[in-house]
C-alpha atoms as a PDB file:
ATOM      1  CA  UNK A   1      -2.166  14.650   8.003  1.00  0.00           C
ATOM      2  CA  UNK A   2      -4.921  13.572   5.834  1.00  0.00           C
ATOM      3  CA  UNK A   3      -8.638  12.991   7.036  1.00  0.00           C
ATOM      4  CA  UNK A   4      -9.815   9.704   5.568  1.00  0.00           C
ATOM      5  CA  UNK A   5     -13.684   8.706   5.676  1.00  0.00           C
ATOM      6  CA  UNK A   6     -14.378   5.310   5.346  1.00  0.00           C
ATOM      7  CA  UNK A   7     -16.145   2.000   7.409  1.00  0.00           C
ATOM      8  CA  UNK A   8     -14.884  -0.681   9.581  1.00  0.00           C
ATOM      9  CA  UNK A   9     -15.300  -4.355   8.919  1.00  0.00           C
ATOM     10  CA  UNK A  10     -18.741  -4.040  10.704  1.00  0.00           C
ATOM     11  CA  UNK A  11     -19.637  -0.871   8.559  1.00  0.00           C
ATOM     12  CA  UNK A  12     -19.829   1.449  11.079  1.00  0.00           C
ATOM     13  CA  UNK A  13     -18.098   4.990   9.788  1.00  0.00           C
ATOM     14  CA  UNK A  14     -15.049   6.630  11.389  1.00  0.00           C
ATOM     15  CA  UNK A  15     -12.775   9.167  10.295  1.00  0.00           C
ATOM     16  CA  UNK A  16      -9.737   9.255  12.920  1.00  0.00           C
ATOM     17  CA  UNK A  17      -6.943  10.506  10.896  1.00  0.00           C
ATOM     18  CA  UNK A  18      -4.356   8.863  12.612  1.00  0.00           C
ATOM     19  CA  UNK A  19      -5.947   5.575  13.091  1.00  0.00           C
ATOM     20  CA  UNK A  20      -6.752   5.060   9.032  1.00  0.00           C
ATOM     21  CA  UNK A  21      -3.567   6.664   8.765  1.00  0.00           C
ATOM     22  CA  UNK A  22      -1.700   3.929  10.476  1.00  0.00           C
ATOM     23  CA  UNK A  23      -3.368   1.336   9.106  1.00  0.00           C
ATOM     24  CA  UNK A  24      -2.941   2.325   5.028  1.00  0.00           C
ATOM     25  CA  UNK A  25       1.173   2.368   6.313  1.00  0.00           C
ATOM     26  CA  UNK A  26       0.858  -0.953   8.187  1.00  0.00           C
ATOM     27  CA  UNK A  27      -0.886  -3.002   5.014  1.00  0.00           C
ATOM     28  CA  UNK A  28       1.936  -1.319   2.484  1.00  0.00           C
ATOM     29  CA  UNK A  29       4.615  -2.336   5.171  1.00  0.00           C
ATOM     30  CA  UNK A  30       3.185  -5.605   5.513  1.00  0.00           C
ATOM     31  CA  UNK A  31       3.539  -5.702   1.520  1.00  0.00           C
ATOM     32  CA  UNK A  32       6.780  -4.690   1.027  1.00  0.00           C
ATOM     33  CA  UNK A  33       8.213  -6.812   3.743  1.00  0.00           C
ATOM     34  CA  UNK A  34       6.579  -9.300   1.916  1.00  0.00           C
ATOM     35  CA  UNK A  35       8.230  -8.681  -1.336  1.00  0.00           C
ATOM     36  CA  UNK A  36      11.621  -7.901   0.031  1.00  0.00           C
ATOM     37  CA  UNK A  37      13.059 -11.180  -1.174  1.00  0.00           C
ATOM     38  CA  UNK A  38      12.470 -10.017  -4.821  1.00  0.00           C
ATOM     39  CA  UNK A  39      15.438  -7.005  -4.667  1.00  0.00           C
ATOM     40  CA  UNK A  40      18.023  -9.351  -3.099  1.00  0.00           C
ATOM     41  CA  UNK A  41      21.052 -10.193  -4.687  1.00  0.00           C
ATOM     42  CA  UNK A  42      20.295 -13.808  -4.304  1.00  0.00           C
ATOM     43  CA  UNK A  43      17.149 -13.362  -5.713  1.00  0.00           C
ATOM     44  CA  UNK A  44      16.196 -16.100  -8.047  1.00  0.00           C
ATOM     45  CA  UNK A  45      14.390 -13.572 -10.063  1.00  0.00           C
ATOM     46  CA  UNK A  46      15.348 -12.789 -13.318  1.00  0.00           C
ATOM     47  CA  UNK A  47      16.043  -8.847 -13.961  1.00  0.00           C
ATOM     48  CA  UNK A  48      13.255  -8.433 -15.954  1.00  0.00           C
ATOM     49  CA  UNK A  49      11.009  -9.266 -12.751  1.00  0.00           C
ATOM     50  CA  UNK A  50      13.054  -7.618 -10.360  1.00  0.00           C
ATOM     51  CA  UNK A  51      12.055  -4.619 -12.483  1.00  0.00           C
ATOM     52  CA  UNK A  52       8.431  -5.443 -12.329  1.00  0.00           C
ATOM     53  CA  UNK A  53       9.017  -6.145  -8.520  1.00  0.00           C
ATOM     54  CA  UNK A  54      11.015  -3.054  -8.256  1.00  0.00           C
ATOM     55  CA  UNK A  55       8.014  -0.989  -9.934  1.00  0.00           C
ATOM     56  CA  UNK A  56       5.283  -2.588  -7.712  1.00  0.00           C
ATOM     57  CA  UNK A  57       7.311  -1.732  -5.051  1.00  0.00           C
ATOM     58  CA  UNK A  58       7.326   1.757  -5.645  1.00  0.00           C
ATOM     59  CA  UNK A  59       3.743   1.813  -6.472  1.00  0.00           C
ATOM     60  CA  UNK A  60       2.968   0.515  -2.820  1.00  0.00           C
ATOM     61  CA  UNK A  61       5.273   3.658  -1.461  1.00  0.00           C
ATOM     62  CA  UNK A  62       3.337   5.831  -3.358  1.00  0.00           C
ATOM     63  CA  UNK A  63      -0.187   4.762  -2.585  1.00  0.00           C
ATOM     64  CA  UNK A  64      -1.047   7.851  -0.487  1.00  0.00           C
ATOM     65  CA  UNK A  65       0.026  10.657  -2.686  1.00  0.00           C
ATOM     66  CA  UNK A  66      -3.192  11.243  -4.849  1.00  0.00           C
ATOM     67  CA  UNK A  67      -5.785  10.711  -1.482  1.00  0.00           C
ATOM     68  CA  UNK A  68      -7.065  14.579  -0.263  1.00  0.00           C
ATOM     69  CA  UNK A  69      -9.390  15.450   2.750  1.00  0.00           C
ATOM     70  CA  UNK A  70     -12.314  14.049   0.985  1.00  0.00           C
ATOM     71  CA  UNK A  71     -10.782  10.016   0.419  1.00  0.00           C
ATOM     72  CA  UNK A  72     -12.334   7.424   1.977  1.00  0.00           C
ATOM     73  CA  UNK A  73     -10.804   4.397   2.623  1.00  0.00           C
ATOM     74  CA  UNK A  74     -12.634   2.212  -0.021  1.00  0.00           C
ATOM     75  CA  UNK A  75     -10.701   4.569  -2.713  1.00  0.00           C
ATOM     76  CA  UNK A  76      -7.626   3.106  -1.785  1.00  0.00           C
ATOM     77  CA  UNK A  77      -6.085   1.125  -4.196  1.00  0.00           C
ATOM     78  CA  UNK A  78      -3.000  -1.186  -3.796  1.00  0.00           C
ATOM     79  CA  UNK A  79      -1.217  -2.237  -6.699  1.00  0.00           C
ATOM     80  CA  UNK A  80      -1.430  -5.740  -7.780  1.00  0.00           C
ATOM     81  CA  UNK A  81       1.848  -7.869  -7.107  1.00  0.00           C
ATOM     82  CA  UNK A  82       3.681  -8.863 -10.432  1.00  0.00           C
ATOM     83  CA  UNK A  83       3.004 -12.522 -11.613  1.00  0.00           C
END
């Protein structure tokens, strides 16, 4: 597991693994269920932006790979949904 420093809404400082944990996988979940209309067969989406989809949807799994022990929560970056 990875240790994550950050603050809460109220700016008070916490660093419970699993709890930041948890809620860096529920936001991305939350995201990609969002987006899950763009891969469907139906899709009205052209190809070209179920590729962009596709890719932003793949950034969003990736989001944790590059944190380490010493990430805090503010260096979190989620990718920004095609247009």
């Amino acid at each position: 597991m990875i240790y994550i420093r950050g603050k809460n809404q109220d700016g008070k400082e916490y660093g419970d693994v699993l709890v930041v944990s948890e809620h860096i996988r529920e936001k991305r979940n939350a995201l990609l269920a969002a987006s899950d209309w763009t891969q469907a067969a139906d899709s009205p989406l052209s190809d070209e932006k179920k590729t962009e989809w596709a890719t932003y949807r793949q950034e969003l799994r990736d989001v944790t790979q590059s944190l380490t022990e010493s990430s805090k929560v503010s260096d979190i970056e989620f990718p920004t949904p095609p247009a």
